[in-house]
Protein backbone atom coordinates (compact mmCIF):
# COMPACT_ATOMS: atom_id res chain seq x y z
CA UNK A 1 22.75 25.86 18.31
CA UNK A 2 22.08 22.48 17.33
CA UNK A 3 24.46 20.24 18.51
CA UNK A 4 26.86 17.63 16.64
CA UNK A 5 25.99 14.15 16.24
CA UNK A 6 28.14 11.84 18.46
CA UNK A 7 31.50 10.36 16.65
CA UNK A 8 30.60 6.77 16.99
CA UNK A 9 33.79 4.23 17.82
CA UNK A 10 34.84 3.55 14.54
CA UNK A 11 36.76 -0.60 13.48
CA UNK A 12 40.26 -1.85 14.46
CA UNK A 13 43.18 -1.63 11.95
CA UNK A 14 43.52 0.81 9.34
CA UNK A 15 45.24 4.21 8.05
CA UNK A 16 45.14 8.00 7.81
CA UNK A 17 46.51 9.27 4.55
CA UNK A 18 46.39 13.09 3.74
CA UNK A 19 42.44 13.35 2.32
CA UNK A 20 43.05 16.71 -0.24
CA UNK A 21 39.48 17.55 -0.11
CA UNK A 22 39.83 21.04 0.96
CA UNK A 23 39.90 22.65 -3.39
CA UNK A 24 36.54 21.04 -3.81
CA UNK A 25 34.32 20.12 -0.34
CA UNK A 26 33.30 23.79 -0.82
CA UNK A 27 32.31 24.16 -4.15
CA UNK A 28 28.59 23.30 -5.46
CA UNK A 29 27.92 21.10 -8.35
CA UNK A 30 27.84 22.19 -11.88
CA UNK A 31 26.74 21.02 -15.08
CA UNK A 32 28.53 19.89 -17.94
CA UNK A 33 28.38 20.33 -21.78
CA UNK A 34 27.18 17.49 -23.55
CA UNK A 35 30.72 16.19 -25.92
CA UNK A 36 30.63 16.54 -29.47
CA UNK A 37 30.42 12.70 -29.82
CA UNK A 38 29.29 10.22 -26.69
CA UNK A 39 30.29 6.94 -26.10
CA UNK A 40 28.27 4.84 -23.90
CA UNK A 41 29.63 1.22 -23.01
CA UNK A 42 26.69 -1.41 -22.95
CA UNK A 43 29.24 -3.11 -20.16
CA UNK A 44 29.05 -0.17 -17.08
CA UNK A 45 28.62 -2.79 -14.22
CA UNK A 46 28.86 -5.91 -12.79
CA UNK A 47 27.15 -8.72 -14.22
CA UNK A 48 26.37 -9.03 -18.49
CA UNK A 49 26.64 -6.07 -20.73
CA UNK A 50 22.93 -4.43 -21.64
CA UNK A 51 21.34 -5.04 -24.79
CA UNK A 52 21.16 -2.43 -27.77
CA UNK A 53 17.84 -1.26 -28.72
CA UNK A 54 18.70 1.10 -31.08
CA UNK A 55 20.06 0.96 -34.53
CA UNK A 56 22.43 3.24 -36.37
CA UNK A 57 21.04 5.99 -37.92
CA UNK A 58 18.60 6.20 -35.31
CA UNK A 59 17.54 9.77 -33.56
CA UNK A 60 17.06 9.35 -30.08
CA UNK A 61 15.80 12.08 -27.60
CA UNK A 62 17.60 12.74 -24.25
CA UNK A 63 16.57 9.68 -21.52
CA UNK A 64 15.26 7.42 -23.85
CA UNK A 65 15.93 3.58 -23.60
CA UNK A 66 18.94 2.62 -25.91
CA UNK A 67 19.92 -0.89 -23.74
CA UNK A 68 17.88 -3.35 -22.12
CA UNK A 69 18.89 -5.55 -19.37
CA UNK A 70 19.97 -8.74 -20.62
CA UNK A 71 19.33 -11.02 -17.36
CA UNK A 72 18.74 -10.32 -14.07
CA UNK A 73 22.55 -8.92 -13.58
CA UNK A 74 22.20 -6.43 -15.84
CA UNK A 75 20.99 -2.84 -16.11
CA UNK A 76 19.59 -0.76 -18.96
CA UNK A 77 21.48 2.37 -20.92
CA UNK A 78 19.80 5.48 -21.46
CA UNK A 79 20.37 8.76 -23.84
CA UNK A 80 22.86 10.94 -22.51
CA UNK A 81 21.59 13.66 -25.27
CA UNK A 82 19.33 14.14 -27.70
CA UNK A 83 21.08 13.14 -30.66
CA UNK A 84 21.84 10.47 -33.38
CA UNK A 85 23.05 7.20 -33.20
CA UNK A 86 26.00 7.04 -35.22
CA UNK A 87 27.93 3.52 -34.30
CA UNK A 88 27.29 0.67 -32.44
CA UNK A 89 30.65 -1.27 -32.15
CA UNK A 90 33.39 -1.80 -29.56
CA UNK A 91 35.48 1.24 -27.90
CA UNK A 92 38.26 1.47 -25.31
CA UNK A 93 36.84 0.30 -22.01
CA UNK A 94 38.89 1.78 -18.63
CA UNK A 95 39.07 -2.19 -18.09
CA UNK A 96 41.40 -1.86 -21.07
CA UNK A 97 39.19 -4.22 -22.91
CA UNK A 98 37.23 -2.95 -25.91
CA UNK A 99 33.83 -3.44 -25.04
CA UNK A 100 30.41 -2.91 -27.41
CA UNK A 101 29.39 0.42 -27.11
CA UNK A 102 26.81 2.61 -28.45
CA UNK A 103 28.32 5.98 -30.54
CA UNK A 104 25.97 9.15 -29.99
CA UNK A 105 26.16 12.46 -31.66
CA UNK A 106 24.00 14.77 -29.79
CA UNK A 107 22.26 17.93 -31.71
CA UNK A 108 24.11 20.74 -31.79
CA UNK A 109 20.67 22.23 -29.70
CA UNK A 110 20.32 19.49 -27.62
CA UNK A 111 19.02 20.65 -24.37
CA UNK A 112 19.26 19.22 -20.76
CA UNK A 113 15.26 18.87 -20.23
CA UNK A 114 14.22 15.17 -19.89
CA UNK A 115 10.83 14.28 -20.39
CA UNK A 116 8.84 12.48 -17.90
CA UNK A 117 8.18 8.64 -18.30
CA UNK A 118 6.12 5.73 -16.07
CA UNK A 119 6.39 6.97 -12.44
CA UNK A 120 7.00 4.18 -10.09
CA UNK A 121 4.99 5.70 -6.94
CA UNK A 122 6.44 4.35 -3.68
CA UNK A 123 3.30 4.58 -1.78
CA UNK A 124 1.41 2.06 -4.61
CA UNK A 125 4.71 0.21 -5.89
CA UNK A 126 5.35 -3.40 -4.17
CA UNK A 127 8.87 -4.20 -3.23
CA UNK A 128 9.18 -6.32 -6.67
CA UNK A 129 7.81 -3.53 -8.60
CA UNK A 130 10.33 -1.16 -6.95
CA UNK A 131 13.30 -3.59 -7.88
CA UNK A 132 12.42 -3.62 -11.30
CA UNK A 133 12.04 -0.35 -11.74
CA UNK A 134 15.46 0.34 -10.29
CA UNK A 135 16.72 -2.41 -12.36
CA UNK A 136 15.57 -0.53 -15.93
CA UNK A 137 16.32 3.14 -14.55
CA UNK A 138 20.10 1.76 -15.05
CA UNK A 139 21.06 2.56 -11.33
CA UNK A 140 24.47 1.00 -9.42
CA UNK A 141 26.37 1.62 -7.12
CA UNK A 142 27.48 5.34 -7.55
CA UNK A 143 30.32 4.67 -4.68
CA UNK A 144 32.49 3.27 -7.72
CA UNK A 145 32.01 -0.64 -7.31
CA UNK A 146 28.41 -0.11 -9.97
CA UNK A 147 26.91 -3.47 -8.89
CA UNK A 148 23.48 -3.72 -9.74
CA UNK A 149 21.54 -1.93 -7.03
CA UNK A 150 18.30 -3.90 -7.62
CA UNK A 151 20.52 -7.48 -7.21
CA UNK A 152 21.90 -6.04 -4.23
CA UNK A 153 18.27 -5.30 -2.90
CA UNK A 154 16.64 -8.67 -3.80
CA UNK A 155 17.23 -10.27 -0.42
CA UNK A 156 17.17 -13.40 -0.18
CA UNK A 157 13.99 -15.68 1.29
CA UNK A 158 16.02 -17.31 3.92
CA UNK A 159 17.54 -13.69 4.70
CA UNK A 160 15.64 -10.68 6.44
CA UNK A 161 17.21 -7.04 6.87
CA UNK A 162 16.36 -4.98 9.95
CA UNK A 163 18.80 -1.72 9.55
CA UNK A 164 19.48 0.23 6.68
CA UNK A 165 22.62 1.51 6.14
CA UNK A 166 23.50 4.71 4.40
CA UNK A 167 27.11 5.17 3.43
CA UNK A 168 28.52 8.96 3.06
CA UNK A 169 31.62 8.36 4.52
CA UNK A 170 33.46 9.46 1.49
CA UNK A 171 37.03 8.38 3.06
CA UNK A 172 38.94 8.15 -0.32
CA UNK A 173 41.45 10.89 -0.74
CA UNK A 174 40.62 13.84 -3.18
CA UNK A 175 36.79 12.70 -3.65
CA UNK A 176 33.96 15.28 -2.35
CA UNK A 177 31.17 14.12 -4.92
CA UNK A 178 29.35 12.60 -1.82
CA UNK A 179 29.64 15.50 0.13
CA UNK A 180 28.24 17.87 -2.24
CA UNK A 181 24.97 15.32 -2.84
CA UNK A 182 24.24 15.55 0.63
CA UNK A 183 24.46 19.25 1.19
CA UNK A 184 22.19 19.97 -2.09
CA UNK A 185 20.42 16.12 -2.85
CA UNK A 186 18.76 15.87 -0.10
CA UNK A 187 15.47 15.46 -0.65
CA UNK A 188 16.18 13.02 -2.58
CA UNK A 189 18.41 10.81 -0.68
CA UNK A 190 15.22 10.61 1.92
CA UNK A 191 12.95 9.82 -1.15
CA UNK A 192 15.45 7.45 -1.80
CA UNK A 193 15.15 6.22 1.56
CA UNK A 194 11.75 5.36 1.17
CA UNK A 195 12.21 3.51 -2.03
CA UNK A 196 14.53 0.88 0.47
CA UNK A 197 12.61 0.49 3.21
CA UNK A 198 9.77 -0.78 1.01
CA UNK A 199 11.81 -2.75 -0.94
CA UNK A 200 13.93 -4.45 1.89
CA UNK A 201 11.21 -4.38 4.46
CA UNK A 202 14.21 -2.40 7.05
CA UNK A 203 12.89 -0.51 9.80
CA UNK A 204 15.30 1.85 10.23
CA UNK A 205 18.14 3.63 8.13
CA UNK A 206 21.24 5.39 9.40
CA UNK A 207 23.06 7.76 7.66
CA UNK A 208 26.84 7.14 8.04
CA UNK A 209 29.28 10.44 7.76
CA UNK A 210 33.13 10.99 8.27
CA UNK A 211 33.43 13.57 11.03
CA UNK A 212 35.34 16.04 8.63
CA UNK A 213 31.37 16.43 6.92
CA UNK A 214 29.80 18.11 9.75
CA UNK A 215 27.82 20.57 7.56
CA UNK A 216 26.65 17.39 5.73
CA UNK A 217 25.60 15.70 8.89
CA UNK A 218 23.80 18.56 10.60
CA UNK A 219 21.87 19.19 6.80
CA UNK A 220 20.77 15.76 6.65
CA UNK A 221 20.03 14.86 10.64
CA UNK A 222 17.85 18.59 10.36
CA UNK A 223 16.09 17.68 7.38
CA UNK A 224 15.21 14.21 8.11
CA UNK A 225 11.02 13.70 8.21
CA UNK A 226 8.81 13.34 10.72
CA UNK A 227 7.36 9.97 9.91
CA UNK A 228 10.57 8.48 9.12
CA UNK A 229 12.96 6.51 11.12
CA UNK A 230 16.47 7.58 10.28
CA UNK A 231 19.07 8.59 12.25
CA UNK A 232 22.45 10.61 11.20
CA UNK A 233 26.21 9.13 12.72
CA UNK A 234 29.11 10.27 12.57
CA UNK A 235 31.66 8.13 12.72
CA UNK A 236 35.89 8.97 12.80
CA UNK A 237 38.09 9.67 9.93
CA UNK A 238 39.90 6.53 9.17
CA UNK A 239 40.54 4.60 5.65
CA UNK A 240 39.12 2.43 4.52
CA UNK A 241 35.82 3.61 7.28
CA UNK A 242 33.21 3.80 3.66
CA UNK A 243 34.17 -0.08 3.03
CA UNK A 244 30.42 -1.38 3.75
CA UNK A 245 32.21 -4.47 6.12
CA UNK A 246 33.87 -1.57 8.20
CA UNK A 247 30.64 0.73 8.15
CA UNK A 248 28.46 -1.98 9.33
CA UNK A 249 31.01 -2.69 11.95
CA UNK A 250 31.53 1.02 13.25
CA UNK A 251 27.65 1.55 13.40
CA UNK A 252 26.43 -1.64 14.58
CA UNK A 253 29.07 -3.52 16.57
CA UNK A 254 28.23 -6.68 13.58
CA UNK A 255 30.73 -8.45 12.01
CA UNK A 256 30.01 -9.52 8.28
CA UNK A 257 31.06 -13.46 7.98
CA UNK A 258 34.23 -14.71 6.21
CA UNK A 259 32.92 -15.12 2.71
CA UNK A 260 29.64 -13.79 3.95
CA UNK A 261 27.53 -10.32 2.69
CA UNK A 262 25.81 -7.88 5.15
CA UNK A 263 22.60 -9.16 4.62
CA UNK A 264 24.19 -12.43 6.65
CA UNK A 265 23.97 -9.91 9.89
CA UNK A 266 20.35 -8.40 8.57
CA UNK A 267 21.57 -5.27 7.04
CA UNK A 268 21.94 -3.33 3.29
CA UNK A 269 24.29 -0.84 2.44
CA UNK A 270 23.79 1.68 -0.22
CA UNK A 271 26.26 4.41 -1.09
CA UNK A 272 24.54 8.11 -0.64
CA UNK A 273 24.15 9.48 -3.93
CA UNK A 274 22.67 5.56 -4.92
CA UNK A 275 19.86 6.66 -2.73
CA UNK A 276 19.84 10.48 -4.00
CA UNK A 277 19.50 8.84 -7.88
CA UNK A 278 16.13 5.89 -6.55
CA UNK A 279 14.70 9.44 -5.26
CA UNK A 280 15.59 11.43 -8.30
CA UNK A 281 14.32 9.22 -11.15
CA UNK A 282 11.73 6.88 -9.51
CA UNK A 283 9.09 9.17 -9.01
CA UNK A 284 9.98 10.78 -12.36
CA UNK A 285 9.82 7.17 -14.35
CA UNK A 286 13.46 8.03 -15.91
CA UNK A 287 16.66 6.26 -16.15
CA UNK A 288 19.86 7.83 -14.85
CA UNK A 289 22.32 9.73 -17.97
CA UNK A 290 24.44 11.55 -15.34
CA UNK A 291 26.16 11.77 -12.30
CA UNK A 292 27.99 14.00 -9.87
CA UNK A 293 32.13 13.73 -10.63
CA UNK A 294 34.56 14.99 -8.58
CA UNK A 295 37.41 16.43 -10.65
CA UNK A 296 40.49 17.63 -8.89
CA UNK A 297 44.49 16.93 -8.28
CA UNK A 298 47.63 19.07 -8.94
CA UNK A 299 47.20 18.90 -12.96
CA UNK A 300 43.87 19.96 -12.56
CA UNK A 301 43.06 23.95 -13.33
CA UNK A 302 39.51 24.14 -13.04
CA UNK A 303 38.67 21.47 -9.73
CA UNK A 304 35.16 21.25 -8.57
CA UNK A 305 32.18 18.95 -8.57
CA UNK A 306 30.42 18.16 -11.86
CA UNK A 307 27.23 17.35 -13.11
CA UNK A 308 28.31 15.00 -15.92
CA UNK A 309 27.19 13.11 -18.73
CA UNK A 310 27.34 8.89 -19.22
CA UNK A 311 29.42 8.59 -22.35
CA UNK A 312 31.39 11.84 -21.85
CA UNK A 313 34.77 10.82 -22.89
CA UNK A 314 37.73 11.59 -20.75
CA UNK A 315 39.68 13.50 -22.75
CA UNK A 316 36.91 16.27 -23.04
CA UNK A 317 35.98 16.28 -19.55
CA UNK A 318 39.77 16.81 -18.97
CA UNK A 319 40.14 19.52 -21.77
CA UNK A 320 36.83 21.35 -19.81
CA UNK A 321 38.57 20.54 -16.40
CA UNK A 322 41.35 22.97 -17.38
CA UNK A 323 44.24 19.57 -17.66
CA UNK A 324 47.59 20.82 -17.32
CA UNK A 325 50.33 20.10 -19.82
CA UNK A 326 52.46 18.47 -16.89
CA UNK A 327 49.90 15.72 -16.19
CA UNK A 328 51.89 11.90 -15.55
CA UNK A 329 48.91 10.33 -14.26
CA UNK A 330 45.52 9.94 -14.28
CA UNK A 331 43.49 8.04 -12.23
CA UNK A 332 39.30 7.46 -12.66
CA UNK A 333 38.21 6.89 -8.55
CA UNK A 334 40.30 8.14 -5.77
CA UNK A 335 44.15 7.46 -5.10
CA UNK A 336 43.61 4.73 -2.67
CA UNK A 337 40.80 2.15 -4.88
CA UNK A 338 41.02 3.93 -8.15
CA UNK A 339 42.66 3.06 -11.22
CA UNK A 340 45.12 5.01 -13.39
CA UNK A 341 44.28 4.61 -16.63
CA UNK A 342 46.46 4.05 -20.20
CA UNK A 343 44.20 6.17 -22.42
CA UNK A 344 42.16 9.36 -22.38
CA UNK A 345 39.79 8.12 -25.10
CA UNK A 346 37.53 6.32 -22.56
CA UNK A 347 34.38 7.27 -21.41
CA UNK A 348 33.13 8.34 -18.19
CA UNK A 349 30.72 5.83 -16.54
CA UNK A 350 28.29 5.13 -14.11
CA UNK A 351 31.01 4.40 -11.64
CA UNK A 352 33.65 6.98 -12.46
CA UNK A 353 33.01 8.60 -9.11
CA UNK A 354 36.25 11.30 -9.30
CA UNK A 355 38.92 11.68 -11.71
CA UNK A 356 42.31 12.92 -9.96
CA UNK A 357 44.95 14.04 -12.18
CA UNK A 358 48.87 14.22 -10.84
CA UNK A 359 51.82 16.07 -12.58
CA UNK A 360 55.33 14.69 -12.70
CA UNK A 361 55.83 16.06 -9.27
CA UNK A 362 53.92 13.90 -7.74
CA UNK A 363 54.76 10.63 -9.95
CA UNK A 364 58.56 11.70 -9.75
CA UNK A 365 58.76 11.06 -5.99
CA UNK A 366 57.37 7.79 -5.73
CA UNK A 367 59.69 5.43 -5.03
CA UNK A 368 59.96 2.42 -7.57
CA UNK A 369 62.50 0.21 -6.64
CA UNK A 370 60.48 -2.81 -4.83
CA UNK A 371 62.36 -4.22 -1.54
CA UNK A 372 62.52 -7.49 -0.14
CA UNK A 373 59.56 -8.32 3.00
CA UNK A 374 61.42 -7.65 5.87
CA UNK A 375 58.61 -8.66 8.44
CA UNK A 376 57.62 -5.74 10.00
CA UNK A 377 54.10 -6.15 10.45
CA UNK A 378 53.12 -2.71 9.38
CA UNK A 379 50.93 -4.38 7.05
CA UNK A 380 49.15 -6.79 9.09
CA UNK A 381 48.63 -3.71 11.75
CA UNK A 382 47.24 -1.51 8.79
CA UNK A 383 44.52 -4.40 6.90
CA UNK A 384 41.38 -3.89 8.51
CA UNK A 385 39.98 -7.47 8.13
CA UNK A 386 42.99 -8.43 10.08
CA UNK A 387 44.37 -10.20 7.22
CA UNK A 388 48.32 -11.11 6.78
CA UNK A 389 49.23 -9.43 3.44
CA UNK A 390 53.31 -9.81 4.34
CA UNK A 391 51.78 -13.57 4.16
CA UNK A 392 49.88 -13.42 1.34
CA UNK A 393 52.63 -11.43 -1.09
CA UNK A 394 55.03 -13.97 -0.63
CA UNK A 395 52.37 -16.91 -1.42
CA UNK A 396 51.60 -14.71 -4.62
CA UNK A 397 55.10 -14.44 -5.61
CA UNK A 398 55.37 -17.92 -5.11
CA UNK A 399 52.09 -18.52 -7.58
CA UNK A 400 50.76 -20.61 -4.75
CA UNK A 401 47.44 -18.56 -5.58
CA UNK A 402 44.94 -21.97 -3.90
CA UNK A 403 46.42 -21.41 -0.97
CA UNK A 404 46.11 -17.92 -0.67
CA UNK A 405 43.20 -18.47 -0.79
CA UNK A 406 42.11 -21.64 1.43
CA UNK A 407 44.56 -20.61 4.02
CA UNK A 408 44.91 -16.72 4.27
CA UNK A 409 40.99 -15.85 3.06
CA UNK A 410 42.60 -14.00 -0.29
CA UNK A 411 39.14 -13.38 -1.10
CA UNK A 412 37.85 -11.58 1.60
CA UNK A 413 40.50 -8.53 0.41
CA UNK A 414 38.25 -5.84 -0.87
CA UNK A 415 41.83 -4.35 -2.20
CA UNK A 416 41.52 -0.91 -0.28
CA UNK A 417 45.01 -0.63 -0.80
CA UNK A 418 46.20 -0.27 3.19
CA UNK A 419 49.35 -2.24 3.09
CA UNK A 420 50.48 -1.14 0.17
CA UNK A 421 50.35 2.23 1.50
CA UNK A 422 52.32 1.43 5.03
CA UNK A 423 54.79 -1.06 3.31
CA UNK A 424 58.72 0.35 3.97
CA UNK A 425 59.40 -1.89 0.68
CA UNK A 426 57.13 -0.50 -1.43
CA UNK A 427 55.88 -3.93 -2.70
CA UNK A 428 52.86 -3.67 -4.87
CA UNK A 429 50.77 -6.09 -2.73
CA UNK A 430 47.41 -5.12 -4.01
CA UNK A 431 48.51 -5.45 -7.18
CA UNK A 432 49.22 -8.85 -6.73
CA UNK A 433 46.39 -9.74 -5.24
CA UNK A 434 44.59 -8.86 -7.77
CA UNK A 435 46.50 -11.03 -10.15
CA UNK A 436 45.90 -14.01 -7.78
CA UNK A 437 42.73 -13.02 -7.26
CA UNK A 438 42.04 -13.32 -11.26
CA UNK A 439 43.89 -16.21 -11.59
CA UNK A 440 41.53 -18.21 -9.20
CA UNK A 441 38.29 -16.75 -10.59
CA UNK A 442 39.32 -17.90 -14.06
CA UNK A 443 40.32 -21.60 -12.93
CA UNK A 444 37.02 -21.52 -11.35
CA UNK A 445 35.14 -20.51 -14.52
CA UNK A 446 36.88 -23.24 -16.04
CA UNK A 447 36.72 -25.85 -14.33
């Protein structure tokens, strides 16, 4: 029998909550219905919102182009369904903004088939034609940050990347949508592969996996080809272990600079099923209308791994999901990073990577009351950029957000959400972070 790959050493700091993957790591991915109306934001990602090219009125066929990129931080939009246009105009946004949004009613026959467009072949393609064709495919980061993948693989002149990084860690509570693209995407996460290596000009890839994904690991390290030069690690369970800073450091022994991004120590990271979609719709010429969603939690009837829609609004895919009449919270992500949201009438998005749904059992024991700091240090022990977030909650309280900042690295927080969890007070120190965090950004903008 094939043996295991090795657990790797695996960064300092961090936590172990409970991971509640054991309802859905087992079960294979299935597709959903198509809504009776679809909503797709024009704002699914990091950078400015994509450009209509569609009117109302207008019948468009499943996969066609209905927003452009408007600038090089941008991605286009693509038909979830065959159907009509019925608005363009704003719509509840998870951000709680309303954002501009395009309103589709798909044909009552609409059918899942997509029809072919320009492929982008990876033996012919140059890196620049590769980026571009990412960039208009709509693809981001599927591991729930959605930055433009094509931004994040324009590397820099002065920059060059020698390892390629493939992140299936999956460490977030609840979430198995990862796990279940490796087991039955892999072909194209390899094809993906490909895409990267000419595009980045890295000579090798490694595929990073949680030890509790061993049937993932030995699928992917088995079907890995001959000519290529990837290797499959496992690395221990630990949160945050899938925050790229952590993954580079378990695999690679580099440390990403203060303020710095990975391609500072010659290295890309790209979440899984990112890689499964380049492979999926490059070589096809489409643009990506649907991703795999991990719906689960203790309000949850029907949990599994779904094959869903862009535009599906929440409130359906919760009505399909079997949503119990119980439910207190909702949350779009995973426990940890996620964010509970005010309103079921938003739409599912290129980022929504699970949707975890508690009853009032589970809200009802929380504790709300917030304590003062006593100095424990739990928190300092638990941040795994070695951070002091006792430090830093008491400089937010204090508004003294500039010198969070200047003096405590505020910015290097990616917000994971481990001292929160360890904190005997229950202070909500992400939280206000994340208000500081804000505050700074907007000074900045202003000034």
């Amino acid at each position: 029998m094939e043996a295991t790959p090795t657990v790797r050493k695996t960064f300092a700091h961090g936590i172990h909550p409970p991971d509640f993957k054991e309802e859905t790591r087992s079960k294979p991915i299935r597709r959903f219905p198509f809504a009776p109306v679809m909503i797709v934001p024009l704002s699914q990602h990091i950078g400015k919102p994509a450009k209509p090219v569609v009117a109302e009125g207008q019948e468009v066929e499943r996969g066609q182009l209905i927003a452009e990129p408007d600038g090089f931080v941008s991605v286009a939009m693509h038909a979830p369904a065959s159907g009509i246009i019925r608005k363009i105009g704003l719509a509840p946004h998870q951000s709680g903004r309303m954002v501009e949004s395009i309103f589709l009613q798909p044909f009552p026959a609409s059918g899942q088939q997509v029809d072919p467009g320009t492929p982008c072949e990876v033996e012919t393609a140059s890196p620049k034609e590769i980026i571009t064709a990412i960039q208009h495919a709509g693809i981001v980061g599927l591991g729930g940050a959605a930055f433009p993948t094509h931004v994040k693989l324009s590397i820099p002149e002065d920059k060059s990347i020698d390892t390629l990084i493939i992140n299936g860690v999956e460490c977030e509570p609840y979430l198995t949508t990862d796990h279940r693209v490796m087991l039955e995407q892999t072909g194209d996460i390899f094809t993906g592969i490909r895409y990267v290596f000419k595009a980045t000009g890295a000579k090798r890839a490694i595929i990073g996996i949680e030890a509790n994904k061993p049937d993932a690991a030995l699928k992917l390290r088995r079907s890995i080809p001959g000519d290529m030069p990837v290797s499959v690690e496992l690395v221990k369970v630990k949160y945050p272990q899938g925050a790229e800073k952590m993954l580079i450091t378990a695999l690679l022994g580099r440390e990403v600079p203060s303020g710095g991004l990975p391609a500072d120590v010659h290295v890309v990271v790209i979440n899984v099923a990112t890689a499964a979609e380049i492979g999926r719709l490059l070589p096809r010429g489409r643009g990506i209308i649907e991703r795999v969603i991990t719906i689960t939690g203790p309000a949850i009837s029907k949990k599994g791994n779904y094959l869903i829609p862009i535009g599906t609004p929440l409130r359906y895919a919760l009505d399909q999901a079997g949503l119990h009449e119980d439910v207190s919270e909702v949350v779009l992500g995973g426990p940890m990073m996620g964010q509970a949201v005010s309103s079921l009438d938003i739409p599912i998005t290129k980022g929504t990577s699970g949707i975890v749904a508690f009853t009032s059992a589970e809200t009802n024991h929380r504790p709300e009351k917030i304590y003062p700091c006593i100095h424990c240090a739990y928190c300092v022990d638990a941040c795994p950029l070695f951070l002091n977030p006792s430090r830093l909650g008491i400089l937010a309280k204090q508004g003294e957000y500039e010198r969070m900042a200047a003096e405590y690295h505020l910015m290097d927080c990616f917000e994971c959400g481990s001292c929160s969890w360890v904190c005997p007070s229950n202070i909500p120190l992400v939280q206000y972070f994340r208000i500081a965090k804000g505050i700074i950004r907007e000074k900045k903008a202003q000034s």
